[in-house]
C-alpha atoms as a PDB file:
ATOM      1  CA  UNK A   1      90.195 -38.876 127.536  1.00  0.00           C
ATOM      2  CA  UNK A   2      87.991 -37.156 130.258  1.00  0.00           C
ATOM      3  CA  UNK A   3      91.193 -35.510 131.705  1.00  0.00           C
ATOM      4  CA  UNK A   4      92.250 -33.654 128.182  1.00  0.00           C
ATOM      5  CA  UNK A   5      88.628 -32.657 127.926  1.00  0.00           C
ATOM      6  CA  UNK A   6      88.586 -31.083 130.916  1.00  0.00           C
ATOM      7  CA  UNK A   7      92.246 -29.719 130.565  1.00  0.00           C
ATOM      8  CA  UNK A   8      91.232 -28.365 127.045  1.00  0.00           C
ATOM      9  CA  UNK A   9      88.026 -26.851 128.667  1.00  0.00           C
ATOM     10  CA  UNK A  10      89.820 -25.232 131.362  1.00  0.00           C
ATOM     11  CA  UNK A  11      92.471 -23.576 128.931  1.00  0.00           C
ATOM     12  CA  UNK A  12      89.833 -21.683 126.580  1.00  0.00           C
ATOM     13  CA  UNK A  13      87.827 -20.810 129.820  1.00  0.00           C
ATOM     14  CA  UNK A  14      90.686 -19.233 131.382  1.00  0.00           C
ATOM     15  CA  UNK A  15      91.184 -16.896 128.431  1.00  0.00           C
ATOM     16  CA  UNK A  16      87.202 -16.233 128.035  1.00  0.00           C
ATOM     17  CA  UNK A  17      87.232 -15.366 131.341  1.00  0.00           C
ATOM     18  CA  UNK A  18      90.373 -13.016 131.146  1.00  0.00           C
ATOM     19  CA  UNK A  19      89.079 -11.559 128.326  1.00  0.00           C
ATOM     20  CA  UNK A  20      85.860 -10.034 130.427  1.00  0.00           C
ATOM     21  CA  UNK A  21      87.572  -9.428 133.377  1.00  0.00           C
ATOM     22  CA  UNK A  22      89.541  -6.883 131.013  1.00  0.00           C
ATOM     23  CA  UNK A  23      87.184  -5.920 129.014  1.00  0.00           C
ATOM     24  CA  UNK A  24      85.009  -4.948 132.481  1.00  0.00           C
ATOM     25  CA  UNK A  25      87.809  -2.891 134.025  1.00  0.00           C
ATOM     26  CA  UNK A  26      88.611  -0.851 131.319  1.00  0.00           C
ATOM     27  CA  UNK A  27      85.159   0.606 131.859  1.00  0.00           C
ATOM     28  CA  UNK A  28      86.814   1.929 135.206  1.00  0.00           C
ATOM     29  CA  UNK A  29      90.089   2.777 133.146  1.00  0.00           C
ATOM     30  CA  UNK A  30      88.187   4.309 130.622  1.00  0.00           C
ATOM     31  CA  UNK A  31      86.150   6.483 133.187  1.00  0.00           C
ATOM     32  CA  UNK A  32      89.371   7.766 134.805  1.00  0.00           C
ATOM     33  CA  UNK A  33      91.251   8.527 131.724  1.00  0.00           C
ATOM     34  CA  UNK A  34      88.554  10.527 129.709  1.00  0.00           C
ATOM     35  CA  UNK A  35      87.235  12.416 133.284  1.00  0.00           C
ATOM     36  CA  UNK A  36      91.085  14.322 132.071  1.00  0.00           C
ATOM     37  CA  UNK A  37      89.035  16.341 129.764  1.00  0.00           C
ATOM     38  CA  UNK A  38      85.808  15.640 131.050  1.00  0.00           C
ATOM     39  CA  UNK A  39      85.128  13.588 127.977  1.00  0.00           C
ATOM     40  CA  UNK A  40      84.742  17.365 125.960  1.00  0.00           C
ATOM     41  CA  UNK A  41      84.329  14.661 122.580  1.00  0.00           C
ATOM     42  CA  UNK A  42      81.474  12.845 122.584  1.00  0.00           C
ATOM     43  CA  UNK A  43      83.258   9.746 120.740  1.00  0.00           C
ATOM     44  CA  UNK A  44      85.242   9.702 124.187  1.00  0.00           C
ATOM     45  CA  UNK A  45      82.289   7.747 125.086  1.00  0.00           C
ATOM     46  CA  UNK A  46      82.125   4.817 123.004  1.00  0.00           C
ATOM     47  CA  UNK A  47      84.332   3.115 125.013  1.00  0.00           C
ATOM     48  CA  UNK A  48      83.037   3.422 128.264  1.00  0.00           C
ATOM     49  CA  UNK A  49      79.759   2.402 126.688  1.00  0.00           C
ATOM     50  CA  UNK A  50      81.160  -0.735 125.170  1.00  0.00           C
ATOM     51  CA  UNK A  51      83.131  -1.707 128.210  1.00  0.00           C
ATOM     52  CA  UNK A  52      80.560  -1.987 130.051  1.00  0.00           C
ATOM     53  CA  UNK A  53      78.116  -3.882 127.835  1.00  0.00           C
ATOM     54  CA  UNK A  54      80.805  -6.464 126.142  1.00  0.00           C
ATOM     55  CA  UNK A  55      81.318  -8.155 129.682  1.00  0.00           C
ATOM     56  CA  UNK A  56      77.136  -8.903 129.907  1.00  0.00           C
ATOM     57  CA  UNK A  57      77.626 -10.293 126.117  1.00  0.00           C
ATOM     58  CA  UNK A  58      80.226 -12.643 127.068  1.00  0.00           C
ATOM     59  CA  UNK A  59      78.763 -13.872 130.446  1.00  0.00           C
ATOM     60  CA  UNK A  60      75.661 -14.702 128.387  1.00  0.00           C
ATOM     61  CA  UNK A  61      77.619 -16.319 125.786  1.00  0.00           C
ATOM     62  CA  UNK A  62      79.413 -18.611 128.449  1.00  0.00           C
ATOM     63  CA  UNK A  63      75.945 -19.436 130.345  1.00  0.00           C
ATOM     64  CA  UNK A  64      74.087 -20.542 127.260  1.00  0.00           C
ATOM     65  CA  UNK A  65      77.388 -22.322 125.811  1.00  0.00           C
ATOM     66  CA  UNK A  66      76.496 -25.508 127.139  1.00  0.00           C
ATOM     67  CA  UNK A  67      73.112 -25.766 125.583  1.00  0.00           C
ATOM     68  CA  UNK A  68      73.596 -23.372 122.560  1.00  0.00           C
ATOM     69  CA  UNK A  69      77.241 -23.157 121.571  1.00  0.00           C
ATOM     70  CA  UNK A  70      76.343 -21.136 118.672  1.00  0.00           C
ATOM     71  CA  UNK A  71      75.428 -18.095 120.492  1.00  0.00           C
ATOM     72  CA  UNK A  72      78.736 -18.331 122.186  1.00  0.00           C
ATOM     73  CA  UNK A  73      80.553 -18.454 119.712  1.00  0.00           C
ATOM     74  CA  UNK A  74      78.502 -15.261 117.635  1.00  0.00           C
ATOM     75  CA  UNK A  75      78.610 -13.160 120.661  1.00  0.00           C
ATOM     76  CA  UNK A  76      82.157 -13.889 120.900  1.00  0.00           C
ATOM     77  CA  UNK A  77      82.957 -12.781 117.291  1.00  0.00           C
ATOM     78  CA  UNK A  78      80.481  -9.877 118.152  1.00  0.00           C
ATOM     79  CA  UNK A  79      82.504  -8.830 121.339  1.00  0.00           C
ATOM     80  CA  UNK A  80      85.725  -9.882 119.720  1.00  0.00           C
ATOM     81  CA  UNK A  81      85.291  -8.024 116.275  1.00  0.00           C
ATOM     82  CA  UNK A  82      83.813  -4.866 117.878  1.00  0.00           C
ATOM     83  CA  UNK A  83      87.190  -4.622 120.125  1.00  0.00           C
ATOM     84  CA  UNK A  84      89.150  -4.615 117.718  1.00  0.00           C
ATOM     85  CA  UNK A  85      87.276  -1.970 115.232  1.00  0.00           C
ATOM     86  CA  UNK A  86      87.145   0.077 118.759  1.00  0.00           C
ATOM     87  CA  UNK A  87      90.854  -0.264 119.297  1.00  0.00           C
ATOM     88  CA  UNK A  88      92.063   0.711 115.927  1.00  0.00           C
ATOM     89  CA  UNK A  89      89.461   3.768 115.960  1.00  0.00           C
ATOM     90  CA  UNK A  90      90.908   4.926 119.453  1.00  0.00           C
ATOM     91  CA  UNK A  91      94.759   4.550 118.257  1.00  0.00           C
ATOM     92  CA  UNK A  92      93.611   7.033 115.207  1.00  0.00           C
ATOM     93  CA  UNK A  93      91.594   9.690 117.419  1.00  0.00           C
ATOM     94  CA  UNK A  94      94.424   9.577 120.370  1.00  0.00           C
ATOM     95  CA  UNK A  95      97.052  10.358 117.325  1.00  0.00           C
ATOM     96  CA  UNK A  96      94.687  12.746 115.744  1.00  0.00           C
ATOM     97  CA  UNK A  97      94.931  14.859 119.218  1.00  0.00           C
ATOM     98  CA  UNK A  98      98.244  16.420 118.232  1.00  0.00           C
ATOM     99  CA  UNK A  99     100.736  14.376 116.844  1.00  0.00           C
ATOM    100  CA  UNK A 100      99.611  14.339 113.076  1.00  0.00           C
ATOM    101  CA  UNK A 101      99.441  18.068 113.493  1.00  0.00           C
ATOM    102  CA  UNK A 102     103.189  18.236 114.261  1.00  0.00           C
ATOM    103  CA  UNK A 103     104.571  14.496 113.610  1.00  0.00           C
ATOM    104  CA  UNK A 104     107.497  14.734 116.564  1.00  0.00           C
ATOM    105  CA  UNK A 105     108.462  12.852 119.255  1.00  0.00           C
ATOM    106  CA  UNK A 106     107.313  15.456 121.835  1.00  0.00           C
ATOM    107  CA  UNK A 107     104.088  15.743 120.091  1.00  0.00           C
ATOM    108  CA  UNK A 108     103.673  11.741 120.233  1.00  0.00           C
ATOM    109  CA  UNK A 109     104.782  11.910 124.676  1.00  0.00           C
ATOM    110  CA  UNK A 110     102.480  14.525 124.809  1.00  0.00           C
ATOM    111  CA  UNK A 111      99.726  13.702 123.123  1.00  0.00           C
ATOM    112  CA  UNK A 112      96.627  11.398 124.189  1.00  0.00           C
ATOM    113  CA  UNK A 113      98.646   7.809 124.801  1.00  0.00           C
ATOM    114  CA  UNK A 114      98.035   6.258 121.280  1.00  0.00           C
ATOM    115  CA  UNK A 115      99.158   2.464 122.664  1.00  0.00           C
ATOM    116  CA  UNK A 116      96.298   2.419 125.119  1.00  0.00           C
ATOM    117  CA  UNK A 117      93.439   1.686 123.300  1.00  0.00           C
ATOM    118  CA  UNK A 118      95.395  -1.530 121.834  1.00  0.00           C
ATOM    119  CA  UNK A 119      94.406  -2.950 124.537  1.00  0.00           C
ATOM    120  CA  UNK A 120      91.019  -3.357 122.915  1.00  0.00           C
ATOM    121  CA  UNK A 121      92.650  -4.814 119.861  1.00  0.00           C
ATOM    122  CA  UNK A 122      94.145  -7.730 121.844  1.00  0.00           C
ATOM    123  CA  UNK A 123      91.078  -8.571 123.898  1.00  0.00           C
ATOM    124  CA  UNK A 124      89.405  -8.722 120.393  1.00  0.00           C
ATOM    125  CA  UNK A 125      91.655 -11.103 118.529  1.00  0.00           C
ATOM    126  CA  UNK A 126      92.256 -13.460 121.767  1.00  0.00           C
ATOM    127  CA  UNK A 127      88.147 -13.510 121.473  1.00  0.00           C
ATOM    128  CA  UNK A 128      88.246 -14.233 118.317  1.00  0.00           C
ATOM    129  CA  UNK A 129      91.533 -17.011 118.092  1.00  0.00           C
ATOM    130  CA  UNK A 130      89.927 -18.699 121.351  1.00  0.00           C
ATOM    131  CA  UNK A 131      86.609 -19.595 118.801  1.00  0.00           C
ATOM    132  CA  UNK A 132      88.930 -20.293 115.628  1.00  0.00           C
ATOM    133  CA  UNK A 133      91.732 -22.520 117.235  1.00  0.00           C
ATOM    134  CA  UNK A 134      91.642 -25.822 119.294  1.00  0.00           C
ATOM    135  CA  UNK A 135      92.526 -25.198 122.594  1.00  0.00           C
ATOM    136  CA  UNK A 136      94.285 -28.185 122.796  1.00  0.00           C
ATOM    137  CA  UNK A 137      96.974 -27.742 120.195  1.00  0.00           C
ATOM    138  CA  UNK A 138      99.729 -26.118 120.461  1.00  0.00           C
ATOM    139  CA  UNK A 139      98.782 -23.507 118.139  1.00  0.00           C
ATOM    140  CA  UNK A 140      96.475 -22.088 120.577  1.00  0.00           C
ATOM    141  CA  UNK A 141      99.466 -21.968 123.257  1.00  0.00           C
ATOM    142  CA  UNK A 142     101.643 -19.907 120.814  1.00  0.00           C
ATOM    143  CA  UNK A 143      99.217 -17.105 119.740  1.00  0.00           C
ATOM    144  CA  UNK A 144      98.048 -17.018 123.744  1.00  0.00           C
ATOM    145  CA  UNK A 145     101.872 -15.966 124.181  1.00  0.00           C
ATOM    146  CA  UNK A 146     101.817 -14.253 121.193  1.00  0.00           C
ATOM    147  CA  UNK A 147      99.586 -11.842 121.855  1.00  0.00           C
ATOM    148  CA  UNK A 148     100.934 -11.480 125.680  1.00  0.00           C
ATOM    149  CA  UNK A 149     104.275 -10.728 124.245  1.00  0.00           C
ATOM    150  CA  UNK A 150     101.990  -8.121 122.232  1.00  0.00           C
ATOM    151  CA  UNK A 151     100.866  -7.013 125.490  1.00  0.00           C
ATOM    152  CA  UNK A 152     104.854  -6.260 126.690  1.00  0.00           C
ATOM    153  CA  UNK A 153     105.830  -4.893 123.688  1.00  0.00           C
ATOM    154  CA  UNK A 154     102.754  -2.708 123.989  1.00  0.00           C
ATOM    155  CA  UNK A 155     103.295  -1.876 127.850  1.00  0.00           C
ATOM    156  CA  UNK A 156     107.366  -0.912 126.836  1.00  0.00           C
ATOM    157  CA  UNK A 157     106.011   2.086 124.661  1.00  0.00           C
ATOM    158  CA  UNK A 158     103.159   3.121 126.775  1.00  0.00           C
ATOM    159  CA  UNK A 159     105.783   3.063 130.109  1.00  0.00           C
ATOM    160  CA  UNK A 160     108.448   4.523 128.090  1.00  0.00           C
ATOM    161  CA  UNK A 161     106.057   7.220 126.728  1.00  0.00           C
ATOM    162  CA  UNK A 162     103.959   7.793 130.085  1.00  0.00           C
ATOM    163  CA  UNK A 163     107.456   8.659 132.067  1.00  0.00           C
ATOM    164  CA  UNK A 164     109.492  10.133 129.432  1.00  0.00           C
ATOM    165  CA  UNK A 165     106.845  12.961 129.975  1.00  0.00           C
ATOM    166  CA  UNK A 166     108.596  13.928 133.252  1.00  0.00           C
ATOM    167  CA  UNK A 167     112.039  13.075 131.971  1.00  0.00           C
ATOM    168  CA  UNK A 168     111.844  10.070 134.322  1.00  0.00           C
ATOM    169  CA  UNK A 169     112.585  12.247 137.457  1.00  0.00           C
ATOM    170  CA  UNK A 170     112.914   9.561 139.352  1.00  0.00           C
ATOM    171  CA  UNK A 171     114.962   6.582 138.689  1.00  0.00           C
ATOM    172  CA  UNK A 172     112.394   4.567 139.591  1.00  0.00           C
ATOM    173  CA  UNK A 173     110.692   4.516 136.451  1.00  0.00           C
ATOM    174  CA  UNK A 174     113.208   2.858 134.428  1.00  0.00           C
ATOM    175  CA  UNK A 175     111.990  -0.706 136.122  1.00  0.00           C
ATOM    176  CA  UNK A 176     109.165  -0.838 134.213  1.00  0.00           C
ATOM    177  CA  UNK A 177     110.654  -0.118 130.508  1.00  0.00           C
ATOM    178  CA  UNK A 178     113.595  -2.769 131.596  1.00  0.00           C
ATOM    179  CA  UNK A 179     110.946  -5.183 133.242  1.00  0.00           C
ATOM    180  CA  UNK A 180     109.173  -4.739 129.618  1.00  0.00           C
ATOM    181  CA  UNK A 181     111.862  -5.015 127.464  1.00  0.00           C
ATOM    182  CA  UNK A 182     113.298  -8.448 129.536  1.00  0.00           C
ATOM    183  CA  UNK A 183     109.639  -9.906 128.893  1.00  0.00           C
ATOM    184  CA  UNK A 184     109.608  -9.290 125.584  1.00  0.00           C
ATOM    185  CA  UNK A 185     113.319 -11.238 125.231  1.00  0.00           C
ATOM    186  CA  UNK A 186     112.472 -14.178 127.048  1.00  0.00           C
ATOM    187  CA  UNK A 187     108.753 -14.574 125.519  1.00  0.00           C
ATOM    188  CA  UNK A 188     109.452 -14.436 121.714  1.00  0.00           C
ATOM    189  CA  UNK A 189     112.054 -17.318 122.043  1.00  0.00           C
ATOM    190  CA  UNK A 190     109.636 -19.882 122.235  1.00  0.00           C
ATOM    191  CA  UNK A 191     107.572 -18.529 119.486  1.00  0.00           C
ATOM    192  CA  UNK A 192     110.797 -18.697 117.628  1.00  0.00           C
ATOM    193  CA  UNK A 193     112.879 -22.020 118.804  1.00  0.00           C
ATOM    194  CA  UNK A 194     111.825 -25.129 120.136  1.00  0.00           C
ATOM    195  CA  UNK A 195     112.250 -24.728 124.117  1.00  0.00           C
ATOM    196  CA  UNK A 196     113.043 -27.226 127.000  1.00  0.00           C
ATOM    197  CA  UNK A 197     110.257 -27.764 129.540  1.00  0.00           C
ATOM    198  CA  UNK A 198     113.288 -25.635 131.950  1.00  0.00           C
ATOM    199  CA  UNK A 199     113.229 -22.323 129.851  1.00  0.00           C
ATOM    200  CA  UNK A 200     109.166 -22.696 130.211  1.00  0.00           C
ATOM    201  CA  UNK A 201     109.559 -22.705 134.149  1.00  0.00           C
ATOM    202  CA  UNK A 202     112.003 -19.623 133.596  1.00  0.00           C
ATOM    203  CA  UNK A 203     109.426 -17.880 131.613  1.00  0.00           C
ATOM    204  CA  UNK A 204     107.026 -18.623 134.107  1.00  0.00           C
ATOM    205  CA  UNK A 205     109.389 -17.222 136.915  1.00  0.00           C
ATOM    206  CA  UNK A 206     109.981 -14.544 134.902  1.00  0.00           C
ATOM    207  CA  UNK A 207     106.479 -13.156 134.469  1.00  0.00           C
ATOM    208  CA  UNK A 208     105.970 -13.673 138.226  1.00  0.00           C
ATOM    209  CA  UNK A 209     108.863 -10.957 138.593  1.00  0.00           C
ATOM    210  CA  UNK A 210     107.083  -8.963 135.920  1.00  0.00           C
ATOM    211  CA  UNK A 211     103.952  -9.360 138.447  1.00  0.00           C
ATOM    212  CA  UNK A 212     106.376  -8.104 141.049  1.00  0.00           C
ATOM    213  CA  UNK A 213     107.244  -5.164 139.147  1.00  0.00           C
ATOM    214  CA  UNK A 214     103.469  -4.412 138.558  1.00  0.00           C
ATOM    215  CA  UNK A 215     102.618  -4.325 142.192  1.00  0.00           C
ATOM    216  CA  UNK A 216     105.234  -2.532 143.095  1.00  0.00           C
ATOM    217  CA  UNK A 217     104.430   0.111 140.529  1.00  0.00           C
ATOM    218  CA  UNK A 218     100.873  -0.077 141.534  1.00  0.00           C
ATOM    219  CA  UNK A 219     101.982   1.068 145.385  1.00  0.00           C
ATOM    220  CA  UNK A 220     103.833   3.688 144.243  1.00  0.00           C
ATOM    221  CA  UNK A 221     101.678   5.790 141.851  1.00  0.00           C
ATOM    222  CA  UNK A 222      98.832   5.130 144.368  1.00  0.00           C
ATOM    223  CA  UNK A 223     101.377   6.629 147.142  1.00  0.00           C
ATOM    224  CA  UNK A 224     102.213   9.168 144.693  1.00  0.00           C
ATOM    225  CA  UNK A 225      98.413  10.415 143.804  1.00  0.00           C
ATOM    226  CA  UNK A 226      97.388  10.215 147.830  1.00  0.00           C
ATOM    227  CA  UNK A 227      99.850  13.041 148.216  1.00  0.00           C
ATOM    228  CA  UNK A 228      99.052  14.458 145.383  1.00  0.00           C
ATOM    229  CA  UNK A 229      98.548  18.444 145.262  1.00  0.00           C
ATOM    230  CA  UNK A 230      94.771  18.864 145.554  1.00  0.00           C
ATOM    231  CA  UNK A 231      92.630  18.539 148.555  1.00  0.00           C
ATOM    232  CA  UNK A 232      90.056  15.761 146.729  1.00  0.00           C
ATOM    233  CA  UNK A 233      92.028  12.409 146.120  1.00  0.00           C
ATOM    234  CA  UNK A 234      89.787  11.910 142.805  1.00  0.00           C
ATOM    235  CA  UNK A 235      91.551  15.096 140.908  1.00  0.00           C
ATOM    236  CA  UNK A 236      94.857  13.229 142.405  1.00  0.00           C
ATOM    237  CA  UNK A 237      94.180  10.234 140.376  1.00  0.00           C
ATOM    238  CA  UNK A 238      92.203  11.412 137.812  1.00  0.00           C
ATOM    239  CA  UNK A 239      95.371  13.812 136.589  1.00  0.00           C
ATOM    240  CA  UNK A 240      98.030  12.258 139.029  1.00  0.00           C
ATOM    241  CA  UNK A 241     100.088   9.182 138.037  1.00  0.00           C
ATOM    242  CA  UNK A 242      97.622   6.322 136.121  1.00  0.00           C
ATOM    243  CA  UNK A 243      96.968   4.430 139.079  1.00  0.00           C
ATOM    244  CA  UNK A 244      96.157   0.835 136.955  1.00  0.00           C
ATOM    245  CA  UNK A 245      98.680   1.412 134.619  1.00  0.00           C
ATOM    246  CA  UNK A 246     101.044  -0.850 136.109  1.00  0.00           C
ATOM    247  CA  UNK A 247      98.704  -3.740 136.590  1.00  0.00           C
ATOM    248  CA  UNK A 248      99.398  -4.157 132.833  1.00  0.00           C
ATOM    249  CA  UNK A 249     102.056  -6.666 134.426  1.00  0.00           C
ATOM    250  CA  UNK A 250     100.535  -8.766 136.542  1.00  0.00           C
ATOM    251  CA  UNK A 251      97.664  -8.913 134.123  1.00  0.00           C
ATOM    252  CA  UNK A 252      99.719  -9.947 131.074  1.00  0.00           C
ATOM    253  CA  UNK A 253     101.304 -12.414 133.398  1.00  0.00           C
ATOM    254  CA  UNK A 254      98.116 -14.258 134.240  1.00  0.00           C
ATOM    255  CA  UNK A 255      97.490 -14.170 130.011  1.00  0.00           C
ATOM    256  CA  UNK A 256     101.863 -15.767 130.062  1.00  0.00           C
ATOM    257  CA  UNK A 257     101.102 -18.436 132.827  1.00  0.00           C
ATOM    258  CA  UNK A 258      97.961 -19.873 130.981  1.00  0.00           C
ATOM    259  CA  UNK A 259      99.917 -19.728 127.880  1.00  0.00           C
ATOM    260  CA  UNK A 260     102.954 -21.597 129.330  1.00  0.00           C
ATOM    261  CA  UNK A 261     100.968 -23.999 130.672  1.00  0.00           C
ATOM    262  CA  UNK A 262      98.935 -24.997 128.085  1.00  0.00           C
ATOM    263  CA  UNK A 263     103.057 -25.311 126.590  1.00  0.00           C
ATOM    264  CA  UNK A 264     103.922 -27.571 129.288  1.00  0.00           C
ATOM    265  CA  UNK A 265     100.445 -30.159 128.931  1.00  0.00           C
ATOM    266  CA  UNK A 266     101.440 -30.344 125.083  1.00  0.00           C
ATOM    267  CA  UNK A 267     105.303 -30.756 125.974  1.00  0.00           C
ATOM    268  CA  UNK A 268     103.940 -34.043 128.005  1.00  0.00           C
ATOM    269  CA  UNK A 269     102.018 -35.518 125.424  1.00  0.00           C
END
């Protein structure tokens, strides 16, 4: 009985803390990205503002959990609510840049990436599901993969999108739209069908190639933006290559493996 309370602990802690690890580098990600324009809006800095703050919330939330569970759980909701309200908000401005001007394709590569600030929108609702779901069941396993296939399906636009704006010049980029795309096959199926405890250590193996693919896509952005065309390496990365963009994988991956294994625990009974 001790073990599954400490297994069942472990789970929910594992997202909490994923959840403001994320939420505390997309202040970084946030500060890059808007530096493009020099954040000319001044709703450009919401999000910096709330990346920053949210991770405080939740590390309070988490040290007074033991002794006041209610304030975890309300700051949660807090954090988990005002992600998602800032996501949704951020995929309407990023649109409202150009492409409901002209409604094309080019206008939608072009444009502000309107996937990005999704990533708010699933930090928010695995906030929120980690306080409204037993972390024990299996429930909680399937919308933890659930919203990391979100996170593929997600990083398949934004990767298609990003590269398509340079006609994938190199051939290169086509591994991460294929290293998407396989993630989102193999992750759906056991959302979908029951699955041996086998195809969970595929999954698993898969996402550590998806971490591959992220690492490798890391090195060669950063590569790309340290011989970039301007004396300061800042300008390189600020309007270079997105240098974290492609630790979308590995970081979806960590979100797979907790989800798989909470799979396994309630494969074994």
């Amino acid at each position: 009985m001790e073990r599954n309370k400490w297994e069942s602990l472990e789970s929910w802690l594992l997202v909490e803390v994923f959840c403001l690890f994320n939420l505390a580098f997309l202040t970084l990600d946030i500060y890059l990205a808007h530096s493009f324009n020099e954040f000319r809006k001044w709703q450009e800095y919401a999000p910096l503002y709330f990346s920053a703050s949210a991770p405080l919330l939740l590390a309070a939330g988490l040290a007074l959990r033991k002794r006041w569970p209610s304030v975890w759980t309300d700051l949660g909701y807090l954090v988990g609510w005002g992600a998602i309200v800032m996501g949704l908000a951020g995929v309407v401005l990023h649109l409202n840049s150009l492409f409901f001007y002209e409604r094309t394709l080019k206008s939608l590569t072009y444009s502000a990436p309107f996937i990005a600030p999704l990533a708010y929108v699933g930090v928010g609702f695995l906030l929120v599901m980690n306080r409204m779901v037993d972390s024990k069941s299996k429930e909680w396993a399937e919308w933890t993969l659930f919203f990391t296939l979100g996170g593929f399906l997600g990083n398949f636009g934004l990767t298609l999108s990003d590269h398509a704006e340079n006609g994938f010049f190199y051939s290169t980029e086509w591994a991460g739209v294929w290293a998407s795309a396989i993630a989102v096959g193999f992750l759906v199926t056991p959302l979908l069908v029951q699955v041996s405890k086998s195809f969970v250590l595929l999954c698993a193996a898969i996402l550590l190639a998806e971490a591959s693919v992220g690492a490798w896509g890391f090195v060669l952005h950063a590569m790309a933006n340290l011989h970039g065309p301007s004396t300061h390496a800042l300008k390189n990365f600020t309007f270079g290559a997105a240098p974290f963009a492609p630790l979308l994988f590995p970081n979806l991956a960590m979100l797979g493996w907790i989800a798989l294994w909470r799979l396994w625990k309630v494969a074994q009974g």
